[in-house]
C-alpha atoms as a PDB file:
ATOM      1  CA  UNK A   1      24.172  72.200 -34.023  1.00  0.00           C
ATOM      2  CA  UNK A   2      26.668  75.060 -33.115  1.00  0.00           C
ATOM      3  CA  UNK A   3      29.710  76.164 -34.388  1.00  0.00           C
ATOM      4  CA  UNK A   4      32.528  74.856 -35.198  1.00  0.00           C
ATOM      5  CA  UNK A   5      30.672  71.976 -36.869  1.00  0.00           C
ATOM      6  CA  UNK A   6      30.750  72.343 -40.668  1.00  0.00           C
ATOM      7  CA  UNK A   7      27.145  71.785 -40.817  1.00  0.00           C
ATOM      8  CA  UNK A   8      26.427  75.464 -39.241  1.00  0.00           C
ATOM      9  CA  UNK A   9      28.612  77.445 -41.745  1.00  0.00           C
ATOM     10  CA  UNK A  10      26.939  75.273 -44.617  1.00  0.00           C
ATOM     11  CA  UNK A  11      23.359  76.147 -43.540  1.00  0.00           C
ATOM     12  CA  UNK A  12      23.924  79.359 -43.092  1.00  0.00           C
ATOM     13  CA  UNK A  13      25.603  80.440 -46.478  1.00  0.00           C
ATOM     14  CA  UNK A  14      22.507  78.013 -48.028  1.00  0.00           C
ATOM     15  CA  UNK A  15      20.123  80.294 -45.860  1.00  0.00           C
ATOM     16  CA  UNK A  16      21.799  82.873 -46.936  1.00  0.00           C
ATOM     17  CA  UNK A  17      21.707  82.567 -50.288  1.00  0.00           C
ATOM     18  CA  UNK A  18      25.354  82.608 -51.021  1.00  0.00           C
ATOM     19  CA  UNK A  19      28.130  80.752 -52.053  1.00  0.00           C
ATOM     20  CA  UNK A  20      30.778  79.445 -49.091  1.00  0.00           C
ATOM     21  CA  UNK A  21      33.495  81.414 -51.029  1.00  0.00           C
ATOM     22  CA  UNK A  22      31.504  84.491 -50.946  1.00  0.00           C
ATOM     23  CA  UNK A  23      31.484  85.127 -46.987  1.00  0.00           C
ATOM     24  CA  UNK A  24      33.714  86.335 -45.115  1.00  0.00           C
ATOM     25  CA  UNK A  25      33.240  84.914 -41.286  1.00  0.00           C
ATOM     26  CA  UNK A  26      34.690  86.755 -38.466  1.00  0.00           C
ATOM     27  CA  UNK A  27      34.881  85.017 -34.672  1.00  0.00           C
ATOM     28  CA  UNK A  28      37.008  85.492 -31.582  1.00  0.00           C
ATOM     29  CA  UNK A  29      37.414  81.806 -31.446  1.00  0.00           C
ATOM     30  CA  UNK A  30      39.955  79.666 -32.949  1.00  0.00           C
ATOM     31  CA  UNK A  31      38.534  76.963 -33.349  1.00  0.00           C
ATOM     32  CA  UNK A  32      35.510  78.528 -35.231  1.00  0.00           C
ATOM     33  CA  UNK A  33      37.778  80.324 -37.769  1.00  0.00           C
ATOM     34  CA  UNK A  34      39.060  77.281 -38.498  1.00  0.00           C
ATOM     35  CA  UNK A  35      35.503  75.243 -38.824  1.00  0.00           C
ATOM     36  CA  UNK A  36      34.632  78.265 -41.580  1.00  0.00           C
ATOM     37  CA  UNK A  37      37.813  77.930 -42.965  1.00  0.00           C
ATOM     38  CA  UNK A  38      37.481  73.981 -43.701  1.00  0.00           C
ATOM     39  CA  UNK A  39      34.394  74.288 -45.529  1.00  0.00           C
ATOM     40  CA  UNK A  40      35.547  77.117 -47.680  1.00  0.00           C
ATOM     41  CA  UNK A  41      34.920  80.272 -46.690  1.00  0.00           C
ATOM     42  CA  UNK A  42      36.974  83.263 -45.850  1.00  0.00           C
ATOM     43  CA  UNK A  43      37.635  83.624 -42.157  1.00  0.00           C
ATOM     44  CA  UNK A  44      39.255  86.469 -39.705  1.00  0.00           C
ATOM     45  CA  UNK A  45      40.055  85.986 -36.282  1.00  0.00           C
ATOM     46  CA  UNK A  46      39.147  88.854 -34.352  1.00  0.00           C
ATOM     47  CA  UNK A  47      40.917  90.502 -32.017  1.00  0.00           C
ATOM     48  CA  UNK A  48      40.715  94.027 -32.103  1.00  0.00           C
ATOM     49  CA  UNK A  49      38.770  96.482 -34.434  1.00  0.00           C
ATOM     50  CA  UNK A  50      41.923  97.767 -36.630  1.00  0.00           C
ATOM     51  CA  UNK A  51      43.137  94.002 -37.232  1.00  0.00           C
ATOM     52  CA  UNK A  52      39.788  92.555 -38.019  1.00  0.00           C
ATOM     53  CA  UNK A  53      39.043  95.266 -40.547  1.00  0.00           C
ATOM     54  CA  UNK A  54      42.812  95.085 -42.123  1.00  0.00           C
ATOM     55  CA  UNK A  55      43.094  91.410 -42.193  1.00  0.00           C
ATOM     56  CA  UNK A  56      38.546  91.407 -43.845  1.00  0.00           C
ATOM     57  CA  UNK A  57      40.388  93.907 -46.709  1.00  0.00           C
ATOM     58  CA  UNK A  58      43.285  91.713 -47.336  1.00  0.00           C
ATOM     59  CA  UNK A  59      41.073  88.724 -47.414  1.00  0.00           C
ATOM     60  CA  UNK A  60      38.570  90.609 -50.380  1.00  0.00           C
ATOM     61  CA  UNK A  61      41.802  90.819 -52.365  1.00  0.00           C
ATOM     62  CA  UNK A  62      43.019  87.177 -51.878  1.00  0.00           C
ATOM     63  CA  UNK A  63      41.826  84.535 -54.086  1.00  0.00           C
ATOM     64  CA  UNK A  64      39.391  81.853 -52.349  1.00  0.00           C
ATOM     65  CA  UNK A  65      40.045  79.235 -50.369  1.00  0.00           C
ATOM     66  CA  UNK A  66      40.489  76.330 -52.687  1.00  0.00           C
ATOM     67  CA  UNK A  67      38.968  73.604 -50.779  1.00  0.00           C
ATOM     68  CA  UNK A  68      35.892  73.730 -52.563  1.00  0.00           C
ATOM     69  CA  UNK A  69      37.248  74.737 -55.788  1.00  0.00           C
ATOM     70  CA  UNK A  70      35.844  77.872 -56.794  1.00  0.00           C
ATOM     71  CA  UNK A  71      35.633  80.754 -58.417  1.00  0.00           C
ATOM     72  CA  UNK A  72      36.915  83.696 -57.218  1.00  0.00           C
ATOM     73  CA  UNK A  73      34.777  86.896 -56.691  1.00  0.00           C
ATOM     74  CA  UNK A  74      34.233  89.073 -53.604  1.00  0.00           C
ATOM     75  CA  UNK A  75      33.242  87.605 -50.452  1.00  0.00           C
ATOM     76  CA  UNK A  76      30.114  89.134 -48.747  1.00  0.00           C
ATOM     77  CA  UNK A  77      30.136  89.676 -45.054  1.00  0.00           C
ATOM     78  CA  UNK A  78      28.592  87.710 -41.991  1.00  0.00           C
ATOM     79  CA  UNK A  79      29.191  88.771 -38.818  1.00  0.00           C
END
């Protein structure tokens, strides 16, 4: 199993010990944004180092994704 499949960001925050609202995933690819984004999590395209990190702080001070229904709270960081 490999990204984008949901399965891999699911795993991983359960490895991790986290909730899927907690992280916030960061890719170069669309499509695997878009795989972390449709299981819940936060999720930044990269691109460059100054839009990654502005669009990671915006994303801490945005509510959830409400997909999964959750509580808000501070995403932690998987890169």
């Amino acid at each position: 199993m490999k990204k984008p499949d949901p399965r891999f960001y699911r795993i991983a925050a359960e490895r991790l010990g986290v909730q899927k609202h907690e992280v916030l995933f960061l890719d170069h690819a669309s499509a695997c944004v878009e795989g972390a984004r449709d299981v819940g999590m936060r999720a930044v395209r990269y691109l460059n180092n100054d839009q990654a990190v502005t669009q990671a702080a915006r994303s801490r001070e945005a509510p959830p994704p409400s997909k999964d229904h959750q509580l808000p709270g501070a995403p932690r960081f998987l890169f």
